[in-house]
Protein backbone atom coordinates (compact mmCIF):
# COMPACT_ATOMS: atom_id res chain seq x y z
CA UNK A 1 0.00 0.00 0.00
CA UNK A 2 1.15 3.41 -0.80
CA UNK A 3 1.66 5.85 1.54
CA UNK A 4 -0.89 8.94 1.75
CA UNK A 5 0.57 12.26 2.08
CA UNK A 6 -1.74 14.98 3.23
CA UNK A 7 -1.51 18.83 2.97
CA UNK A 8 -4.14 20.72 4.33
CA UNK A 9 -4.16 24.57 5.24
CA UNK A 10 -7.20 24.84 7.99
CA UNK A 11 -7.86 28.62 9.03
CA UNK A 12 -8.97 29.45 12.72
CA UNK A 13 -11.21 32.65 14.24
CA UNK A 14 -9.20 34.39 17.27
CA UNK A 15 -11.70 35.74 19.74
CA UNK A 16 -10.37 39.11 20.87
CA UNK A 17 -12.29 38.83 24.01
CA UNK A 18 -10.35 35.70 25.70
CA UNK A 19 -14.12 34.48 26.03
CA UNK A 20 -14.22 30.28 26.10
CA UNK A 21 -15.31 28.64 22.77
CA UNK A 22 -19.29 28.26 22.64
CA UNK A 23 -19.65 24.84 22.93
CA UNK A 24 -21.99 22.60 20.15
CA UNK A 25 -25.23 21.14 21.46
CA UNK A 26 -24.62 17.95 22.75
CA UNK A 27 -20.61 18.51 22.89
CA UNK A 28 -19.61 17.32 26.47
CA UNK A 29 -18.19 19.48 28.85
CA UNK A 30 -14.73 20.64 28.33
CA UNK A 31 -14.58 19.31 24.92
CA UNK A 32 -14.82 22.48 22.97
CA UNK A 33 -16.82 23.21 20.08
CA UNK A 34 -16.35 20.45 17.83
CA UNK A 35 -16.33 16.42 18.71
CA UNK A 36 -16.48 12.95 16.86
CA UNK A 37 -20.01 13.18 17.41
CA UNK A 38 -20.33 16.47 15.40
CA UNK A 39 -19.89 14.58 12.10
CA UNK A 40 -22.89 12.30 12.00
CA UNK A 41 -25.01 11.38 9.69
CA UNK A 42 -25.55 10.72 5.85
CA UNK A 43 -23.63 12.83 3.44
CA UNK A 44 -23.93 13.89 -0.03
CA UNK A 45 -20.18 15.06 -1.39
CA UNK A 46 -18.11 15.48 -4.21
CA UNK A 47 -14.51 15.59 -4.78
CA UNK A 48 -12.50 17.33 -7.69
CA UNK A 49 -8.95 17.64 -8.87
CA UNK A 50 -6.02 16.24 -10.83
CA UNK A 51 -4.14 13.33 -10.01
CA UNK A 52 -1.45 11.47 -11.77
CA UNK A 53 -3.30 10.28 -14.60
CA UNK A 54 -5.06 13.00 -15.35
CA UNK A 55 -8.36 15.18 -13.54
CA UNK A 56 -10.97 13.42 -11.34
CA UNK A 57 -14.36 13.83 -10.32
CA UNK A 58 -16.22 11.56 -8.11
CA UNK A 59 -20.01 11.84 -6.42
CA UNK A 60 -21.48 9.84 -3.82
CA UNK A 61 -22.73 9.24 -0.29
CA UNK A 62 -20.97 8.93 3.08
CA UNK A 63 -22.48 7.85 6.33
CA UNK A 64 -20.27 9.26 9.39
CA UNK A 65 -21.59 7.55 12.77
CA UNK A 66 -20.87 10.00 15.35
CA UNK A 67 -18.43 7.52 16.76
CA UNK A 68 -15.46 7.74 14.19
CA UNK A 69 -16.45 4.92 12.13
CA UNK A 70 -17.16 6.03 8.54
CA UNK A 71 -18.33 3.76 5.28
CA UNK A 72 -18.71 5.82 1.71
CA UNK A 73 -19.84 4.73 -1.72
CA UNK A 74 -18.96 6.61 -4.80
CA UNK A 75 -18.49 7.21 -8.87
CA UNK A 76 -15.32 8.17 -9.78
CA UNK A 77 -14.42 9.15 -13.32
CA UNK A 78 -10.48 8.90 -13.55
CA UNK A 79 -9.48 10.98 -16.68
CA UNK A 80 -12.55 9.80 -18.69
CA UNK A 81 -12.51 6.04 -17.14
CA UNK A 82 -15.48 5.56 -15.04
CA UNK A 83 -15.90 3.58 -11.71
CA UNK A 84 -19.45 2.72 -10.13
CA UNK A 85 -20.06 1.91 -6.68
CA UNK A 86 -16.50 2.16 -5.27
CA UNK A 87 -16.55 1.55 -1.63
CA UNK A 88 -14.74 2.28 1.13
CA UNK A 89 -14.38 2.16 5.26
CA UNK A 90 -12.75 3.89 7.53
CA UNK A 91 -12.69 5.70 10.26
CA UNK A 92 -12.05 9.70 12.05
CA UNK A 93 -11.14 12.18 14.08
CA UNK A 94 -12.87 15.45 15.05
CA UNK A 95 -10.94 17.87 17.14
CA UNK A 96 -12.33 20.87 19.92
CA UNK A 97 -11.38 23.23 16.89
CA UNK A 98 -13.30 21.01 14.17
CA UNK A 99 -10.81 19.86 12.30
CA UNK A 100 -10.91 16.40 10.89
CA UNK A 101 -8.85 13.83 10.39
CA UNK A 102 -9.93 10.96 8.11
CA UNK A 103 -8.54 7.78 8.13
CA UNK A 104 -8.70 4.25 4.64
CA UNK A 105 -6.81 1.46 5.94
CA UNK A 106 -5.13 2.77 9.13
CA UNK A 107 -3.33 5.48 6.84
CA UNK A 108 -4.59 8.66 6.71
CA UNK A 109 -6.53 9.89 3.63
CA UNK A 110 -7.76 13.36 4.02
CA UNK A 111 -8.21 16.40 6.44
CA UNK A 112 -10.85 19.04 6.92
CA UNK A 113 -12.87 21.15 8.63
CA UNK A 114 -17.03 20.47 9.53
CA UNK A 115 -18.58 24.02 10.05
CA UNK A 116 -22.38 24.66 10.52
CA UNK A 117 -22.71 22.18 13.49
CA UNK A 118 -21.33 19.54 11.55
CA UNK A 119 -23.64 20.33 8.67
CA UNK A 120 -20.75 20.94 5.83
CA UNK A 121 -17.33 19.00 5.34
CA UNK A 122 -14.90 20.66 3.76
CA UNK A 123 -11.77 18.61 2.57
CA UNK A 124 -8.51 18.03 0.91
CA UNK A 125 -6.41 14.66 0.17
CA UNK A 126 -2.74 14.77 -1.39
CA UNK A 127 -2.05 11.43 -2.74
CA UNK A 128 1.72 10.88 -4.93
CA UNK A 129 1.31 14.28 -6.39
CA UNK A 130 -2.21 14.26 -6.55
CA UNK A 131 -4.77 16.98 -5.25
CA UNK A 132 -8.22 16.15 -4.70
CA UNK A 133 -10.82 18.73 -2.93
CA UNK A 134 -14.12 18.18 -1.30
CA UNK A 135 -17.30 18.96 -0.11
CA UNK A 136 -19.76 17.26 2.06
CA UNK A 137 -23.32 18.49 3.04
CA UNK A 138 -25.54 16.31 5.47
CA UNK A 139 -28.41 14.47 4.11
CA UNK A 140 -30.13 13.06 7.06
CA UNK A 141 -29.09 13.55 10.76
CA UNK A 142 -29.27 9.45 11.64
């Protein structure tokens, strides 16, 4: 297996006040604003870029259980070469700051950031010279 290299530039607010982070509904104490559970649900995404054969685009559907187990299902067209119903399972991260960490095989495949109470994922993977960028908007809460 090859491995995944990621680069990811995630920007952050500053409160000028000092004030604690508000924290998420549901978010236990101490925990910040963002969890694992912040990224739950069923997702609708796309990803686009170039990779070393050429430009990609893929569509599909991830489920994220709130737990940091994810399984996805996707159409991929590789530089005109399509691929239906590509699967995949892994699992994540979600930090106090909501950044993500995503996770194929124990190697890590992407990084974001979930804004809107874990409503949108936004997200880049860097793969042997490849770029690919995402987005993710929840479908269904359960």
């Amino acid at each position: 297996m090859r491995k995944i290299q990621i680069a990811v530039v995630l920007a952050g607010l500053l409160s000028v006040t000092g004030a604690p982070a508000q924290q998420s509904a549901g978010s236990p104490a101490g925990k910040g604003k963002c969890w694992v559970a912040t990224l739950k649900g069923t997702y609708g995404f796309y990803r686009t870029g170039v990779n070393v054969d050429g430009p990609l685009e893929a569509v599909g559907v991830a489920f994220y259980d709130g737990q940091g187990n994810s399984h996805s299902r996707q159409t991929i067209n590789r530089n005109g070469e399509l691929e239906f119903d590509v699967e995949l399972t892994g699992t994540y991260e979600v930090d106090a700051d909501c950044g993500v960490i995503g996770y194929h095989d124990g190697d890590e495949a992407y990084r974001g950031a979930v804004v809107d109470d874990g409503k949108t994922l936004y997200f880049i993977s860097e793969n042997n010279g490849a770029v690919i960028r995402g987005l993710a908007t929840r479908t269904q809460s359960k």
